[in-house]
C-alpha atoms as a PDB file:
ATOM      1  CA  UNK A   1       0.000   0.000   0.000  1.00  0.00           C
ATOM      2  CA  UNK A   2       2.843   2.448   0.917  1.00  0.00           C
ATOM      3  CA  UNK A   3       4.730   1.125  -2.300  1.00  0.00           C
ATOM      4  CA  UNK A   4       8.101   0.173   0.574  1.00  0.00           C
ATOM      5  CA  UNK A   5      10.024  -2.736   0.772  1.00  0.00           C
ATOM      6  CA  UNK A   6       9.754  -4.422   3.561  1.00  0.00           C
ATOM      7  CA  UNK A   7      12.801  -3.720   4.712  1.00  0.00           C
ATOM      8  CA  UNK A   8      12.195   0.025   4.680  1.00  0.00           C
ATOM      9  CA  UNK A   9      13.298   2.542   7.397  1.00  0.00           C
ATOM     10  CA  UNK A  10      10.908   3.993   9.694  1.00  0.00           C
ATOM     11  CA  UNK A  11      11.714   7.391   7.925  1.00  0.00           C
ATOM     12  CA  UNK A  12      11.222   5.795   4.942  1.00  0.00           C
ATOM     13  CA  UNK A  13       7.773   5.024   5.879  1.00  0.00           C
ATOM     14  CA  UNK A  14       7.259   8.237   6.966  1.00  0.00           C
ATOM     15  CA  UNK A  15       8.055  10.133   4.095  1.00  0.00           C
ATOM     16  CA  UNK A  16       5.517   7.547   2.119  1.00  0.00           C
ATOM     17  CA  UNK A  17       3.019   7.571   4.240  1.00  0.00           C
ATOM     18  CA  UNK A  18       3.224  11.753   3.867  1.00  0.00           C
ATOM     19  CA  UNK A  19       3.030  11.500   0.450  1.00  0.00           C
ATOM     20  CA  UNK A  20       0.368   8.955  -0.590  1.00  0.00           C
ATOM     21  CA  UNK A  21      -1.706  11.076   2.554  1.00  0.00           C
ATOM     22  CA  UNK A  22      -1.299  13.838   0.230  1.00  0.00           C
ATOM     23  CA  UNK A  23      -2.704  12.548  -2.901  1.00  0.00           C
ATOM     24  CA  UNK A  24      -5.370  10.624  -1.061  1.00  0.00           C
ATOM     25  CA  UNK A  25      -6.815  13.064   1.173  1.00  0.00           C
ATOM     26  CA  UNK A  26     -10.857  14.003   0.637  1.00  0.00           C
ATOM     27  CA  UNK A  27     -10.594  17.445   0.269  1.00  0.00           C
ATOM     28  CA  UNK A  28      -8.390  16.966  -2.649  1.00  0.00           C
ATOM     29  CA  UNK A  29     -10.722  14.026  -4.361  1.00  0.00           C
ATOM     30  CA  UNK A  30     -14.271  16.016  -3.699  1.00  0.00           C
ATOM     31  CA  UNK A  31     -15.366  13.723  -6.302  1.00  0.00           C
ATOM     32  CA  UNK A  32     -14.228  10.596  -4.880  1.00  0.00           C
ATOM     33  CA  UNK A  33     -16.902   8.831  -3.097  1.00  0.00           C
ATOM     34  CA  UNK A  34     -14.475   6.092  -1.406  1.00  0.00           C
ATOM     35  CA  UNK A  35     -11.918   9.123  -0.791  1.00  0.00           C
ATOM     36  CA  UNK A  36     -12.912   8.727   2.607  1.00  0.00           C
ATOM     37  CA  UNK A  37     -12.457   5.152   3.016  1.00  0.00           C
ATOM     38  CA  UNK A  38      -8.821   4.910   1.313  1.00  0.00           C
ATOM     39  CA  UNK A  39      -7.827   7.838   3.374  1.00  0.00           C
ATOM     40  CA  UNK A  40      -9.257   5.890   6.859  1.00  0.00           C
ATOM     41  CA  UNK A  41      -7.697   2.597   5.173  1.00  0.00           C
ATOM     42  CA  UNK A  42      -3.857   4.827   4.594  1.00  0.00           C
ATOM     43  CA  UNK A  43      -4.394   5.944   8.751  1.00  0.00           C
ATOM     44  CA  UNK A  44      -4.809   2.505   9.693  1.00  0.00           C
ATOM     45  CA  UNK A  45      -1.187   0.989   7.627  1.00  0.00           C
ATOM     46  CA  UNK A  46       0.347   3.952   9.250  1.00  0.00           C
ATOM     47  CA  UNK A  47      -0.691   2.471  12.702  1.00  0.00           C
ATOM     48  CA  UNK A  48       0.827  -0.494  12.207  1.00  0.00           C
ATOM     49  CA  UNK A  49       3.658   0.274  10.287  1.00  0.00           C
ATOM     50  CA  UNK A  50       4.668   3.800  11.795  1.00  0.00           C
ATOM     51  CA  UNK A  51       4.741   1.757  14.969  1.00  0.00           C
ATOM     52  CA  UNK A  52       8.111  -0.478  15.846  1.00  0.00           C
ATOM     53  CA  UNK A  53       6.328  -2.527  18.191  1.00  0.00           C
ATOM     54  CA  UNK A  54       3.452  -3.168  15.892  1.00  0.00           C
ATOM     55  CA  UNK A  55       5.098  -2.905  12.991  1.00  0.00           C
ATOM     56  CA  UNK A  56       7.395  -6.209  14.552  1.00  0.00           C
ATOM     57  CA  UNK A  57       4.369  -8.044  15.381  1.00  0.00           C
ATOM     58  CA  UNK A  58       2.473  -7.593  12.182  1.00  0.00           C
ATOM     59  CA  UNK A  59       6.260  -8.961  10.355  1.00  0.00           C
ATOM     60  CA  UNK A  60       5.699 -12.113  12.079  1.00  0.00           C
ATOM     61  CA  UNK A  61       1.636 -12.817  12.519  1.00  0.00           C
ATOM     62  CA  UNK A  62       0.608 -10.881   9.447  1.00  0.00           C
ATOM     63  CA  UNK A  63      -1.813  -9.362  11.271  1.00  0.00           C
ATOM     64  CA  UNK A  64      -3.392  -5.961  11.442  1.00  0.00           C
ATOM     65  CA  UNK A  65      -6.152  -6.538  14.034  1.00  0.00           C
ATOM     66  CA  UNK A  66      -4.976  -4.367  17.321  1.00  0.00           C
ATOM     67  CA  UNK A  67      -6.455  -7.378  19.765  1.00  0.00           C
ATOM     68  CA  UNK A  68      -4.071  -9.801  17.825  1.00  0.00           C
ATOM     69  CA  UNK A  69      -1.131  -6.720  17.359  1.00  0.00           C
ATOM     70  CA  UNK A  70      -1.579  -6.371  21.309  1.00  0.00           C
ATOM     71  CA  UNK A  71      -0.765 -10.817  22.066  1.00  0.00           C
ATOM     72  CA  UNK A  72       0.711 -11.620  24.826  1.00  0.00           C
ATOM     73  CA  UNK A  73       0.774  -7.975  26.071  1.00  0.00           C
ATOM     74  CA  UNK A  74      -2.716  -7.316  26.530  1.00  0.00           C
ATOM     75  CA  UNK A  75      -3.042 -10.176  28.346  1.00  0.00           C
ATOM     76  CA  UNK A  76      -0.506  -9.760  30.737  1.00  0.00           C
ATOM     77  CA  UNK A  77      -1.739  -6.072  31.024  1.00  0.00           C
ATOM     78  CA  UNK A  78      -5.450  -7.284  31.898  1.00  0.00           C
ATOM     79  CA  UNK A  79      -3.532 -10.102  34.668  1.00  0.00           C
ATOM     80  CA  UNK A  80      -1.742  -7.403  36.077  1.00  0.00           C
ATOM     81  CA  UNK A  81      -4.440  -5.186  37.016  1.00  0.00           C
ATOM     82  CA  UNK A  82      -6.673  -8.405  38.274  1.00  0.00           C
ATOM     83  CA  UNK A  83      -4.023  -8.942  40.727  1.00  0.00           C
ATOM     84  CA  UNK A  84      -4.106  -5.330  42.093  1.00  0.00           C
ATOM     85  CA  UNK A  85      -7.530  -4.831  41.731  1.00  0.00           C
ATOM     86  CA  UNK A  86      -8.989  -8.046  43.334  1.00  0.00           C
ATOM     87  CA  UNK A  87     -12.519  -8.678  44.745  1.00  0.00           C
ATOM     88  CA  UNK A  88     -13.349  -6.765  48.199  1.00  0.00           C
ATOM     89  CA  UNK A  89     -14.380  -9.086  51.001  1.00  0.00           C
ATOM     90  CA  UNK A  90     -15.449  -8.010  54.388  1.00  0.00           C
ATOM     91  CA  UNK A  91     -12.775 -10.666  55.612  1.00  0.00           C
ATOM     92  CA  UNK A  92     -10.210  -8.151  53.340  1.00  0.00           C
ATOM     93  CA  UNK A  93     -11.754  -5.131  55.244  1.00  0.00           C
ATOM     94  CA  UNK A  94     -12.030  -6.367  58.997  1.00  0.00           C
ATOM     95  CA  UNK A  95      -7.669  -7.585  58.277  1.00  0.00           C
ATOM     96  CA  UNK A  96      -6.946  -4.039  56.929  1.00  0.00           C
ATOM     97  CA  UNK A  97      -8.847  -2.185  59.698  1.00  0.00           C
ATOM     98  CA  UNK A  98      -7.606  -4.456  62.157  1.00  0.00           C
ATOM     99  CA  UNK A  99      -3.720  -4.129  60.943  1.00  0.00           C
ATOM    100  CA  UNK A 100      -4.495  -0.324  60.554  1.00  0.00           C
ATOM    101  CA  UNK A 101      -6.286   1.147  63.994  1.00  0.00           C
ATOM    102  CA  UNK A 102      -3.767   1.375  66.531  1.00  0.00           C
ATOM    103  CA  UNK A 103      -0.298   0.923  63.869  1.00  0.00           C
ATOM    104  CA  UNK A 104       2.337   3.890  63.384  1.00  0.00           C
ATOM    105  CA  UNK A 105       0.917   4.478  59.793  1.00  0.00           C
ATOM    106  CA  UNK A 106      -2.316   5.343  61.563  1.00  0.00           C
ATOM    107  CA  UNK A 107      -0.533   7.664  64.125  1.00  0.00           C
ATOM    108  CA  UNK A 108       0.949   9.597  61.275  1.00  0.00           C
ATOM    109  CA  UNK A 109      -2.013  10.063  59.436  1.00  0.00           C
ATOM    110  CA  UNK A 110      -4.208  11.065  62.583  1.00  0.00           C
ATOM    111  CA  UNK A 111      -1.243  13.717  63.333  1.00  0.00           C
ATOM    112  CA  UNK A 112      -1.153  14.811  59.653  1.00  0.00           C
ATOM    113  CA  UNK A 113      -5.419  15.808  59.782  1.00  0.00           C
ATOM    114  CA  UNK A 114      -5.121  17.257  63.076  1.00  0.00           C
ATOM    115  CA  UNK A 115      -2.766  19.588  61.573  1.00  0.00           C
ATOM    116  CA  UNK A 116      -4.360  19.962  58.045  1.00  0.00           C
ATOM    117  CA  UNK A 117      -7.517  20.328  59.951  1.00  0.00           C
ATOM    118  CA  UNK A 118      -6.560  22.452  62.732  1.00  0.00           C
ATOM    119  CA  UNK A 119      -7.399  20.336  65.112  1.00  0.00           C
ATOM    120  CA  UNK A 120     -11.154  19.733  64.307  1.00  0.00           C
ATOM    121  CA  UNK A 121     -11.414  16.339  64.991  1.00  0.00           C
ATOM    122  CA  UNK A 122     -15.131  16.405  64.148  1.00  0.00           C
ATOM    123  CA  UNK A 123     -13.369  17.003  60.791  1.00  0.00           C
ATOM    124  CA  UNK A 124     -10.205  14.861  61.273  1.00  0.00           C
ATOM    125  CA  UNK A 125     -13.116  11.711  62.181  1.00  0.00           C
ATOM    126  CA  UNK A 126     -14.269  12.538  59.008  1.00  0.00           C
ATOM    127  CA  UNK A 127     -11.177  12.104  56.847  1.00  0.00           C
ATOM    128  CA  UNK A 128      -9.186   9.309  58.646  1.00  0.00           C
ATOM    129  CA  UNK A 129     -10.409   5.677  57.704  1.00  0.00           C
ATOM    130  CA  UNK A 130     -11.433   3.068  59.752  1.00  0.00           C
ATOM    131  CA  UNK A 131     -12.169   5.620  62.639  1.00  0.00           C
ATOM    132  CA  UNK A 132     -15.259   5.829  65.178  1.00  0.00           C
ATOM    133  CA  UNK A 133     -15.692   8.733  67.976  1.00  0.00           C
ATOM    134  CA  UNK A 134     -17.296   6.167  70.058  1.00  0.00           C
ATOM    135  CA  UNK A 135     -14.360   4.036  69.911  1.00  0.00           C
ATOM    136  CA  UNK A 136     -11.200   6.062  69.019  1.00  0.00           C
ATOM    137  CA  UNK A 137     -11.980   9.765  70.432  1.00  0.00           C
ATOM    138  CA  UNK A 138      -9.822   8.809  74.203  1.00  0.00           C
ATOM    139  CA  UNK A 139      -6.707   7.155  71.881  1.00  0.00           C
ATOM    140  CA  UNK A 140      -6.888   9.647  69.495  1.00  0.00           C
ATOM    141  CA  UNK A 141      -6.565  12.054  72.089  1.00  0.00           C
ATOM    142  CA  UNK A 142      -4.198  10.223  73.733  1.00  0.00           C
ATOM    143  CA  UNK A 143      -1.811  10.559  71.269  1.00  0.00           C
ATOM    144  CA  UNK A 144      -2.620  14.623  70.004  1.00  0.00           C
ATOM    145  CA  UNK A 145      -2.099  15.268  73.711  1.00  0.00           C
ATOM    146  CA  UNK A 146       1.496  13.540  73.426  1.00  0.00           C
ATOM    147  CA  UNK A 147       2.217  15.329  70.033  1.00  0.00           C
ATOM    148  CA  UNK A 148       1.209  18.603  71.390  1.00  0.00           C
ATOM    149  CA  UNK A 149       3.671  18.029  75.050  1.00  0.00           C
ATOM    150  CA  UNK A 150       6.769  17.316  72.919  1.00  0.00           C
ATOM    151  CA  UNK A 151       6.501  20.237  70.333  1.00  0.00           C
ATOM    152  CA  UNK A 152       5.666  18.240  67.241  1.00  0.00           C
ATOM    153  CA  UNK A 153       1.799  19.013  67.368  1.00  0.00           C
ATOM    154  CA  UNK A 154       0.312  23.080  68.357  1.00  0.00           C
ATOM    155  CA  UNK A 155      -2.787  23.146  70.426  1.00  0.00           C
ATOM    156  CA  UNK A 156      -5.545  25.190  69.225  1.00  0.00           C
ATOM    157  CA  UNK A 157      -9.428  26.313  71.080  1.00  0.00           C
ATOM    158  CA  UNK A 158     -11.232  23.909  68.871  1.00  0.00           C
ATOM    159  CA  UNK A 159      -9.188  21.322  70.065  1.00  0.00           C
ATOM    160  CA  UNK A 160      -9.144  21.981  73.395  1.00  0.00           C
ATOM    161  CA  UNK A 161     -13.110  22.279  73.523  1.00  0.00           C
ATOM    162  CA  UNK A 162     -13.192  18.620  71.893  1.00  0.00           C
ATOM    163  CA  UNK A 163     -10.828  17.426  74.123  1.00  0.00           C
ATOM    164  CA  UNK A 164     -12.699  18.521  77.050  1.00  0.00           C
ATOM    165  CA  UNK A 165     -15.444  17.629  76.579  1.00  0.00           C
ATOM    166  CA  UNK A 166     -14.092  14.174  75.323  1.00  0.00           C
ATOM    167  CA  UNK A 167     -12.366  13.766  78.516  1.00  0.00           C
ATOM    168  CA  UNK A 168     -16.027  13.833  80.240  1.00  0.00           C
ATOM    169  CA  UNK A 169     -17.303  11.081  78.609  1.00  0.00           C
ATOM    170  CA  UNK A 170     -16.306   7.024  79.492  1.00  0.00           C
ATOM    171  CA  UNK A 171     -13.559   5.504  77.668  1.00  0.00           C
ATOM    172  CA  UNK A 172     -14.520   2.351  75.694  1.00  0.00           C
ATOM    173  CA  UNK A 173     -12.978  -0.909  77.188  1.00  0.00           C
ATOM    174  CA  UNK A 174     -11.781  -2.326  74.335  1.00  0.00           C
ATOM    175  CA  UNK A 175     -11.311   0.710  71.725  1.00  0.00           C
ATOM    176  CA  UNK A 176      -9.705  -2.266  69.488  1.00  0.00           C
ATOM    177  CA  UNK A 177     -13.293  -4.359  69.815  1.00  0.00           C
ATOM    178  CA  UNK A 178     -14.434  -5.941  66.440  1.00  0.00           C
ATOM    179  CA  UNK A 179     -16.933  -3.727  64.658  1.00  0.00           C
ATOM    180  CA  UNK A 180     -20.109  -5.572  63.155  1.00  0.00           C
ATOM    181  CA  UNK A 181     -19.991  -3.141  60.212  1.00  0.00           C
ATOM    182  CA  UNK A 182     -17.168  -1.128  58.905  1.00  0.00           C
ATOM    183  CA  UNK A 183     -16.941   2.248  58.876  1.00  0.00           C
ATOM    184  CA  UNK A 184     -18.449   3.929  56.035  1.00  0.00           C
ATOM    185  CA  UNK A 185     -15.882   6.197  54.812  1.00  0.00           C
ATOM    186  CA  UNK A 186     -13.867   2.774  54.549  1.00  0.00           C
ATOM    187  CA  UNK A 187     -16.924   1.588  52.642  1.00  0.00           C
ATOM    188  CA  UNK A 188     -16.790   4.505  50.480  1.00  0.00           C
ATOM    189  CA  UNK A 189     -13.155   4.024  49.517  1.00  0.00           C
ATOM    190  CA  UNK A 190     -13.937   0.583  48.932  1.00  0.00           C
ATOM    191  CA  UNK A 191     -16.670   1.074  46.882  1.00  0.00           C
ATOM    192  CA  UNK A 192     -15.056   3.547  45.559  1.00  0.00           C
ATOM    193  CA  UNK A 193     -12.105   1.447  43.853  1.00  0.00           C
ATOM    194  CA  UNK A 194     -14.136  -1.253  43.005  1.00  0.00           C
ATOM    195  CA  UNK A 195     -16.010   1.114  40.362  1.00  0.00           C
ATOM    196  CA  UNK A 196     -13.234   1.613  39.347  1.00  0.00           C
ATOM    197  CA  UNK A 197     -12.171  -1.609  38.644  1.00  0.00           C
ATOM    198  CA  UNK A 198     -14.949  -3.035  36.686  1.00  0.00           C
ATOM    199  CA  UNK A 199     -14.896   0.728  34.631  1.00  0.00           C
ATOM    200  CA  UNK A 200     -11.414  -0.940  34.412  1.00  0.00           C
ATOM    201  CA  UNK A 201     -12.191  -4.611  33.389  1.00  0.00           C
ATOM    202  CA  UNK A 202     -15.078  -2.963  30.903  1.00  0.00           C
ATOM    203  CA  UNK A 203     -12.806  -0.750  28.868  1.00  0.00           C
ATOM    204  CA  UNK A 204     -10.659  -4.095  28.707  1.00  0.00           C
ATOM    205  CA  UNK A 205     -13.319  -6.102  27.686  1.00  0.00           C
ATOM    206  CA  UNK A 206     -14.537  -3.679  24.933  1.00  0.00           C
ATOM    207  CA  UNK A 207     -10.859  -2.930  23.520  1.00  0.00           C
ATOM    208  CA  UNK A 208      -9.522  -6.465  23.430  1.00  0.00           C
ATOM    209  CA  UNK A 209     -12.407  -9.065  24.312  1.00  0.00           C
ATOM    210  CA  UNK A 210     -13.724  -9.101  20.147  1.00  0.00           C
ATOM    211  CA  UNK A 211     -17.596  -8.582  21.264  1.00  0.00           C
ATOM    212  CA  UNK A 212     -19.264  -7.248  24.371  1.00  0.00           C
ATOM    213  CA  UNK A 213     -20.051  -8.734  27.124  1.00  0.00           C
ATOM    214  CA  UNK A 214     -22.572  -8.082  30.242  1.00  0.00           C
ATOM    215  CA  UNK A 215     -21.796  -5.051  32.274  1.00  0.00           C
ATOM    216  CA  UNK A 216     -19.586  -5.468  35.163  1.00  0.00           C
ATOM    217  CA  UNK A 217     -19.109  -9.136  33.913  1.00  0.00           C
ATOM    218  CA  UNK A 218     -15.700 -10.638  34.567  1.00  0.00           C
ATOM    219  CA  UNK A 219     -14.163 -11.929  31.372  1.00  0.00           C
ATOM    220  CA  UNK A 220     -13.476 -15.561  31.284  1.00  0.00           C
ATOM    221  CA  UNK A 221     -10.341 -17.253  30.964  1.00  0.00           C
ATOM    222  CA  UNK A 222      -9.669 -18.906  27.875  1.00  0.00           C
ATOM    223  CA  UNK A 223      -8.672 -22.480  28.635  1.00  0.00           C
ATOM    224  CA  UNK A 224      -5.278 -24.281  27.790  1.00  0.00           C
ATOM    225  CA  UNK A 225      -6.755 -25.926  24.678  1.00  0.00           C
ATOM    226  CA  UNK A 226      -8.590 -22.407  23.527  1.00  0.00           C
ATOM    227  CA  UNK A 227      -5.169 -20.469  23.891  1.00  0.00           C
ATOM    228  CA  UNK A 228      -3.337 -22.673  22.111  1.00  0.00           C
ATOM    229  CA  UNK A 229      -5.915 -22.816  19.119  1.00  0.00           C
ATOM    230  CA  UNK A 230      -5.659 -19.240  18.621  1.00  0.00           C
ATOM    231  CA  UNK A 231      -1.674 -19.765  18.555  1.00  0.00           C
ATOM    232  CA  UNK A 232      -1.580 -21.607  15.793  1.00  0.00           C
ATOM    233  CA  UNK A 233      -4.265 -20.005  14.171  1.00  0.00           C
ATOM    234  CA  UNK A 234      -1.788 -16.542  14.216  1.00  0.00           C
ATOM    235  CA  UNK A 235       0.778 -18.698  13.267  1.00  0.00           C
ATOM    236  CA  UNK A 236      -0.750 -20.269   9.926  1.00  0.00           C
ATOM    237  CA  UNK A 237      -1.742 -16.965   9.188  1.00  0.00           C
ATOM    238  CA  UNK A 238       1.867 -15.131   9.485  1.00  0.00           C
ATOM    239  CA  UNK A 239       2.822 -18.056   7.943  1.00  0.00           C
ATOM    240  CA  UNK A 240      -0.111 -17.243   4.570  1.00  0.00           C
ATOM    241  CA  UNK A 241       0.574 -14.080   4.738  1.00  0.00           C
ATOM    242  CA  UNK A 242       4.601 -14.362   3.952  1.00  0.00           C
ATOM    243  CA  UNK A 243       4.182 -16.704   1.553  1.00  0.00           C
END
């Protein structure tokens, strides 16, 4: 189509692609009623071609399909982000919340809100994950308190009014007690990044899976025997094409 060997340059291509682009474009062929489509068909041999990666793959399957240009790298790239994204339990979220309340991480993040917040802990409460006034306002408080005696922390009224009135109220027995519901701005994260994921999975799907499939719907895995069809399918194919 670009009239190049095979072993051309990528400037090579370039400069043909420039040129035939040229000649071919609509507005210079008004009266061409397929301009359009040779122009769209010239855009897509650029893709491949003007592309080293692609260009490579197409060499040695012959093909021009960007599912079957992608191989081996789309489906890596779809594993990849299955194994970060995974499923949500509430088993995953009572192990996080329980590794989290009480750790250092936690410590430095309730320090960093009190100061970002200046010390409204109505506010802080608000921000910091996995945390409960009922449970966490005399640890919390605790700690400020600790922050603010050794310099790192400043006091501040609205703090001092919480505190107060904080100290007035029982302490919890257990402030570490197992919740029967998580907290919902842990929910909301959650949630949060598991839209994500299936807008994720979805644009995944609709690139790369050939056809669409039901929404949210996790693609299945093609089996041993499937995978190695397609294979040699590519392969016969490269192997048609070159000859």
């Amino acid at each position: 189509i670009l009239g190049v060997e095979r072993t051309a340059s990528q400037a090579e291509i370039k400069k043909a692609y420039h040129k035939l682009a040229l000649r071919l474009h609509p507005d210079k062929n008004p009266e061409d009623k397929d301009a359009n489509e040779k122009f769209q068909s010239l855009q897509n041999v650029f893709a491949v071609l003007g592309d080293p990666e692609k260009r490579a793959l197409y060499d040695e399957t012959g093909s021009v399909e960007d599912a079957e240009l992608l191989g081996d790298r789309g489906k890596s790239l779809y594993e990849y982000f299955r194994t970060i994204y995974k499923p949500v339990t509430e088993e995953d979220i009572e192990a996080f919340a329980a590794a989290y309340r009480g750790s250092d991480t936690e410590k430095k993040d309730l320090k960093e809100l009190y100061t970002k917040c200046k010390g409204n802990m109505n506010l802080v409460f608000g921000m910091l994950m996995c945390s409960e006034p009922k449970l966490d306002s005399h640890r919390f408080m605790e700690v400020i308190d600790e922050a603010i005696a050794s310099g790192e922390l400043k006091s501040t009224n609205t703090y001092r009014k919480w505190a107060k009135k904080t100290a007035t109220q029982p302490a919890p027995a257990d402030p570490f007690e197992r919740r029967q519901n998580p907290p919902e701005n842990l929910l909301a994260a959650i949630q949060s990044r598991q839209k994500r994921m299936n807008s994720l999975t979805s644009a995944l799907e609709a690139k790369y899976g050939g056809k669409k499939k039901e929404k949210n719907a996790m693609p299945q895995e093609p089996s041993e025997e499937e995978f190695e069809a397609a294979r040699q399918r590519l392969k016969a194919k490269g192997k048609a094409k070159k000859a």
